[in-house]
C-alpha atoms as a PDB file:
ATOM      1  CA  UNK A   1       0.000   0.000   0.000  1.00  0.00           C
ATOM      2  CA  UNK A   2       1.094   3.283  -0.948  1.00  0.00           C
ATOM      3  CA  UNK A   3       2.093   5.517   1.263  1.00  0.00           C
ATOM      4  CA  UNK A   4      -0.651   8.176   1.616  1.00  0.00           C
ATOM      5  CA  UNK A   5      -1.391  11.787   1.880  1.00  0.00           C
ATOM      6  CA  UNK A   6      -2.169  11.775   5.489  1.00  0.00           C
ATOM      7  CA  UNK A   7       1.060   9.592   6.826  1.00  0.00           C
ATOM      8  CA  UNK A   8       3.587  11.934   4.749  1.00  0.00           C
ATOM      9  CA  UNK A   9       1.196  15.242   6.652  1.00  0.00           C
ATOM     10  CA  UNK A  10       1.709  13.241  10.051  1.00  0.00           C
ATOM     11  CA  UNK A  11       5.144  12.777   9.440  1.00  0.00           C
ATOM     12  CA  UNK A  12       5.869  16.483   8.013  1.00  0.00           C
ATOM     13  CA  UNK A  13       3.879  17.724  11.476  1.00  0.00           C
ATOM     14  CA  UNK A  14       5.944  15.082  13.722  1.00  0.00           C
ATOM     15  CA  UNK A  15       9.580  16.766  11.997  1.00  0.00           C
ATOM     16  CA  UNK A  16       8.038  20.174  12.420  1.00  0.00           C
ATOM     17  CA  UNK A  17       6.706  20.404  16.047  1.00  0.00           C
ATOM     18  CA  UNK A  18      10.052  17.557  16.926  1.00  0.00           C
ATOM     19  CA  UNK A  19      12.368  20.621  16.236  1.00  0.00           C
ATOM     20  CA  UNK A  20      10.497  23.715  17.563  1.00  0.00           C
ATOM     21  CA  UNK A  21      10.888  21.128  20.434  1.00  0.00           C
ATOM     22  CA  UNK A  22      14.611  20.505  20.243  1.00  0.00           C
ATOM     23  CA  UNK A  23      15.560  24.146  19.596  1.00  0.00           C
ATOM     24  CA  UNK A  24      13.962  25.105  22.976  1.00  0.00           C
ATOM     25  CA  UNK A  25      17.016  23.513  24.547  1.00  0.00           C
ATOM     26  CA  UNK A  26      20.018  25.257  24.662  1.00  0.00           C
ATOM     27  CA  UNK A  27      23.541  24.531  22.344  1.00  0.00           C
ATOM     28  CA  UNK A  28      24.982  23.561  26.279  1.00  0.00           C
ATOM     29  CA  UNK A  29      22.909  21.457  27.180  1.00  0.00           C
ATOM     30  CA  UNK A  30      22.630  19.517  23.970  1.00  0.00           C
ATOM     31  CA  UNK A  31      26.288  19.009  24.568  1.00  0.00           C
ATOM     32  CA  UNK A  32      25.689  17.107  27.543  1.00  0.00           C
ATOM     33  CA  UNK A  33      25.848  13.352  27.062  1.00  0.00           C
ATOM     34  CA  UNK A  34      22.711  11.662  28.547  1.00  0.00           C
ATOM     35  CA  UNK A  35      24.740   9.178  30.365  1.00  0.00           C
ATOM     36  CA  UNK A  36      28.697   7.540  30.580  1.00  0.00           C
ATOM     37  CA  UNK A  37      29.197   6.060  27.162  1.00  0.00           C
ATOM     38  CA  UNK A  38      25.616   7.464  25.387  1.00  0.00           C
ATOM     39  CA  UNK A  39      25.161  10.174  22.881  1.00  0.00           C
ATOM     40  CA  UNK A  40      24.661  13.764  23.442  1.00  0.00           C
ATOM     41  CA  UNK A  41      21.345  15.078  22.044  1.00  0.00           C
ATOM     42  CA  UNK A  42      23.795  16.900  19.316  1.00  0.00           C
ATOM     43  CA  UNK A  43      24.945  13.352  18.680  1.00  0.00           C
ATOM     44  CA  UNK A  44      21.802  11.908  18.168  1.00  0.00           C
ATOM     45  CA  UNK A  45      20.548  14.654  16.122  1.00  0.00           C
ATOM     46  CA  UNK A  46      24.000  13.905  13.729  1.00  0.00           C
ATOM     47  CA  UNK A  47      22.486  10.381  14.186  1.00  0.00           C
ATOM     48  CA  UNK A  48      19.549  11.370  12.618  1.00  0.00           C
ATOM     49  CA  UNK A  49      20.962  13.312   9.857  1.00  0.00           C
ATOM     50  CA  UNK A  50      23.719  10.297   8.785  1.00  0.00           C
ATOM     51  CA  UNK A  51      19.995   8.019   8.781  1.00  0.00           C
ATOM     52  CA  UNK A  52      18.064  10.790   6.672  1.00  0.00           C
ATOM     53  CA  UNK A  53      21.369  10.791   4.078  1.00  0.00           C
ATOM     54  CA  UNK A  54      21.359   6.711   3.990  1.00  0.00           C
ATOM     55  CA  UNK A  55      17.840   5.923   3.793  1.00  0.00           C
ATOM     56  CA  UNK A  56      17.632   9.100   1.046  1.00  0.00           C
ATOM     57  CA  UNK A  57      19.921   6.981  -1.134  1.00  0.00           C
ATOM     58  CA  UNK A  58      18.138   3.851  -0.344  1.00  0.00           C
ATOM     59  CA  UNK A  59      15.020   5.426  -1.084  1.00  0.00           C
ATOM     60  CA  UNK A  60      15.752   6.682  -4.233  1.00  0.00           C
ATOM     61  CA  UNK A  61      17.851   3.756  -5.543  1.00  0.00           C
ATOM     62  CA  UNK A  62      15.489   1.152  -4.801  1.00  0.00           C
ATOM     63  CA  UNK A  63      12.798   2.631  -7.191  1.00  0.00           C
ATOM     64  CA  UNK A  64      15.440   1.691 -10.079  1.00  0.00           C
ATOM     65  CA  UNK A  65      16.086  -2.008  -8.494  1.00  0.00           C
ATOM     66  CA  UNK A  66      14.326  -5.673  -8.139  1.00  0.00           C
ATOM     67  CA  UNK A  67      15.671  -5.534  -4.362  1.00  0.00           C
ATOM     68  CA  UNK A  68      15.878  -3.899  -1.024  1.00  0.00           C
ATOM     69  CA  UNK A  69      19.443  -4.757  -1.070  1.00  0.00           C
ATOM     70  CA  UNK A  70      21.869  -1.923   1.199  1.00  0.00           C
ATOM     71  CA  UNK A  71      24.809  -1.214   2.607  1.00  0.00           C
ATOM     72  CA  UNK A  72      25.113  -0.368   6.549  1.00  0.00           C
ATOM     73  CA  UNK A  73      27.043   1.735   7.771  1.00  0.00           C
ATOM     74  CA  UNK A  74      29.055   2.356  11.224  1.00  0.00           C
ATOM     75  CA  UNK A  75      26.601   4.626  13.058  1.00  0.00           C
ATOM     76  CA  UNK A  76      28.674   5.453  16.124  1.00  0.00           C
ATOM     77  CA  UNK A  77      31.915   5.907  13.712  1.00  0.00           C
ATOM     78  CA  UNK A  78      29.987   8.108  11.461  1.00  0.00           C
ATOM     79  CA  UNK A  79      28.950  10.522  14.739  1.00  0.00           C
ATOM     80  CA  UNK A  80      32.516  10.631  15.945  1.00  0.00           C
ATOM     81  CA  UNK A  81      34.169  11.549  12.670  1.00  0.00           C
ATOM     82  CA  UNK A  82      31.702  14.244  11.880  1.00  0.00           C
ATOM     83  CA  UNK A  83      32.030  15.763  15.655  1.00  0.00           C
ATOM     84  CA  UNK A  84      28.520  16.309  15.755  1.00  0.00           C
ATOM     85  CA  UNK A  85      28.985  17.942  19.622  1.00  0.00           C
ATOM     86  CA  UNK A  86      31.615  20.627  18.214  1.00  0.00           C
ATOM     87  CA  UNK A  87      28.608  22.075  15.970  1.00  0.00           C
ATOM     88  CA  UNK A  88      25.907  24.540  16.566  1.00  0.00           C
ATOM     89  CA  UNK A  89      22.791  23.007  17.762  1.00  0.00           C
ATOM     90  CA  UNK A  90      20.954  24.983  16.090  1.00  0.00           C
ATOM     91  CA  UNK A  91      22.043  24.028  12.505  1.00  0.00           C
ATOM     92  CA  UNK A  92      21.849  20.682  13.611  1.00  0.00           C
ATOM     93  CA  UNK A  93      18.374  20.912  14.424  1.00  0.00           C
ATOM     94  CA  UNK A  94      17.524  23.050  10.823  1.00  0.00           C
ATOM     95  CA  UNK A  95      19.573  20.405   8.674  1.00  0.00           C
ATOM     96  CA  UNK A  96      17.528  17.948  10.352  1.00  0.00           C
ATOM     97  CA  UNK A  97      14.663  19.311   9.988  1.00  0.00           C
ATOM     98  CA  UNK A  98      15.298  20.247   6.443  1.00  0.00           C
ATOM     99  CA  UNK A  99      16.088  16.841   5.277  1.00  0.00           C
ATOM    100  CA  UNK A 100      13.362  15.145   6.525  1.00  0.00           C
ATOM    101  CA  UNK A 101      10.993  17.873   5.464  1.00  0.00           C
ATOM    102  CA  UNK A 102      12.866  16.259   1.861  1.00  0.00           C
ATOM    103  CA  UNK A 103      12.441  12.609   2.440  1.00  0.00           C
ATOM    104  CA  UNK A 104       8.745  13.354   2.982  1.00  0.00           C
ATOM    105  CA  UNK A 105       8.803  14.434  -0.501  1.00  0.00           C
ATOM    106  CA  UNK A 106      11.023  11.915  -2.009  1.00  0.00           C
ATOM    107  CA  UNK A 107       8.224   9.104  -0.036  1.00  0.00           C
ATOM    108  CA  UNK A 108       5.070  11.052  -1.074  1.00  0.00           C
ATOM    109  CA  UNK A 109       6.785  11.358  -4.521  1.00  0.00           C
ATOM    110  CA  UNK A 110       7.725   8.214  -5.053  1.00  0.00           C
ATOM    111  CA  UNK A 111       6.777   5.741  -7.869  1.00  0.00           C
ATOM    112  CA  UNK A 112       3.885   3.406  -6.396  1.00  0.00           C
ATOM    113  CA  UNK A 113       4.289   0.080  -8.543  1.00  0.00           C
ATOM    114  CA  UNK A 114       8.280   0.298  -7.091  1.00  0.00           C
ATOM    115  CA  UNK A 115       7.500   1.326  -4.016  1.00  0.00           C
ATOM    116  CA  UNK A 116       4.657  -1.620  -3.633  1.00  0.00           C
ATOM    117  CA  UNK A 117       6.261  -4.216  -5.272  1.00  0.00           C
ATOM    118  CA  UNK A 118       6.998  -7.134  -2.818  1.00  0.00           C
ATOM    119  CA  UNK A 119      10.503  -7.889  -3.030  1.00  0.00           C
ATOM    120  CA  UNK A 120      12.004 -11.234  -1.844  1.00  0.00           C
ATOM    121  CA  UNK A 121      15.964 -10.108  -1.816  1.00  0.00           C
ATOM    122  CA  UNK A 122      16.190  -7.864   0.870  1.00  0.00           C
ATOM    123  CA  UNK A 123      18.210  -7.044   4.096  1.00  0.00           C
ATOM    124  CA  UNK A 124      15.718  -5.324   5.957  1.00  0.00           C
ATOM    125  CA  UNK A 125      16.170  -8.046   9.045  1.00  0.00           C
ATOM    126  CA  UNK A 126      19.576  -5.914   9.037  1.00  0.00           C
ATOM    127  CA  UNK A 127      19.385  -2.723   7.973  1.00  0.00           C
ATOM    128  CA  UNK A 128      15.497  -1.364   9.335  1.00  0.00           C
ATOM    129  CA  UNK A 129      14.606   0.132  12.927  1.00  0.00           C
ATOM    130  CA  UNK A 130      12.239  -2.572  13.300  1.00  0.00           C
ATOM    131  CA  UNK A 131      14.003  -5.931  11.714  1.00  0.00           C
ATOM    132  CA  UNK A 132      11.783  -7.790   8.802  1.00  0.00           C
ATOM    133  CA  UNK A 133      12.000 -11.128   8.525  1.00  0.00           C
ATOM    134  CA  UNK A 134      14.189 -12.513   5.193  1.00  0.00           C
ATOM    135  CA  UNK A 135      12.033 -15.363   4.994  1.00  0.00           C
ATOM    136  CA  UNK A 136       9.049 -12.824   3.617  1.00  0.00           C
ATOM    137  CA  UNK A 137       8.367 -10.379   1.082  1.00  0.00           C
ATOM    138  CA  UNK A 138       9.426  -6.619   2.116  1.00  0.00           C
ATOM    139  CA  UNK A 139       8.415  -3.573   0.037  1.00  0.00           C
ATOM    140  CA  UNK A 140      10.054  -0.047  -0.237  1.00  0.00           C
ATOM    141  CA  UNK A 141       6.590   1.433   1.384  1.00  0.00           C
ATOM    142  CA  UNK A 142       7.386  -1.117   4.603  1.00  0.00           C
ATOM    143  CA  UNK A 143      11.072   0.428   4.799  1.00  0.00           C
ATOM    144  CA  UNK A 144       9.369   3.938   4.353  1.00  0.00           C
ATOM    145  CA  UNK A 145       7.237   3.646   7.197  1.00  0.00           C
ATOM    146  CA  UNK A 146       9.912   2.018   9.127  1.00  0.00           C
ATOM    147  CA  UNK A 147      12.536   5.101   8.760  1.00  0.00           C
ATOM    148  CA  UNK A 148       9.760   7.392   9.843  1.00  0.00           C
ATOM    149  CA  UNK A 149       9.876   5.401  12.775  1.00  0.00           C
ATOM    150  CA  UNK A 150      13.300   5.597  13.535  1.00  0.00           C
ATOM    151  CA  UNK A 151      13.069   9.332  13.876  1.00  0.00           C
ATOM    152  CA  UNK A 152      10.080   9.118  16.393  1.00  0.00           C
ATOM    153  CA  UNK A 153      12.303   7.248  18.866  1.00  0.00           C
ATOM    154  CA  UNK A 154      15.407   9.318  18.671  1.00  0.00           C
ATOM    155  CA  UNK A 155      13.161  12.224  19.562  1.00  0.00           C
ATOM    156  CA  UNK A 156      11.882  10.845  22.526  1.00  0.00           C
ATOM    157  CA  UNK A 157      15.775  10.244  23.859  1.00  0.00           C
ATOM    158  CA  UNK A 158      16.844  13.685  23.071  1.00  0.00           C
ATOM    159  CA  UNK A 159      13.679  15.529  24.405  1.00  0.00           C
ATOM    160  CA  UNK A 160      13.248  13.378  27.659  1.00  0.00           C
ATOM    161  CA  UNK A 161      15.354  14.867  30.317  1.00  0.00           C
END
């Protein structure tokens, strides 16, 4: 099933009111990591934008493919190298919010007979927020709704105090 109207609306709301959230705390205090050995709420934010650049790619790619074939990639090396906690939160927060606000395009854009069709070569029991099984069928609308997810959760860390 496609995704519709009203999920890419919900999803463009949940990015919108997720960073007027996150931009009430201050560049200090995002900083601050949330406990010995965890990410700062800069680092999950960088987090979040190394996900919105990955899945973009996967998104976009798997409209021209017969799979849901991807590379991973090494989350916590990818926050140290780019020093997420050395940059302004507030860009953080905007470049976030800006690329999701262009993923919700790319999924309400996207082709529906790609994004529908069931595809038995995948590696979404290793790559997705919420594993799918390799023994069934996985389409690019499944791994749309499931990086949507992936967002929701991170929010919740960084907001919770």
């Amino acid at each position: 099933m496609p995704l519709e109207p009203e999920f890419i609306a919900a999803f463009i709301s949940t990015v919108s009111n997720a960073a007027e959230q996150l931009l009430t705390m201050s560049d200090a205090d995002a900083s601050v990591a949330r406990a010995p050995g965890k990410w700062s709420r800069k680092e999950i934010d960088g987090h979040l934008i190394d996900s919105a650049a990955n899945n973009h790619a996967r998104f976009v790619k798997a409209q021209a493919t017969d799979h849901l074939l991807f590379d991973g990639y090494d989350q916590d090396a990818w926050v140290r190298v780019q020093r997420y906690n050395e940059q302004s939160w507030v860009d953080l927060v905007e470049l976030w919010r800006a690329y999701n606000l262009h993923l919700a395009n790319v999924m309400g854009s996207a082709d529906r007979a790609a994004s529908d069709r069931p595809r038995t070569r995948h590696n979404l029991d290793q790559v997705a927020f919420v594993r799918i099984s390799r023994d069934r069928p996985a389409t690019l609308t499944d791994f749309m709704r499931d990086y949507v997810a992936h967002p929701e959760h991170h929010v919740r860390q960084a907001v919770d105090p």
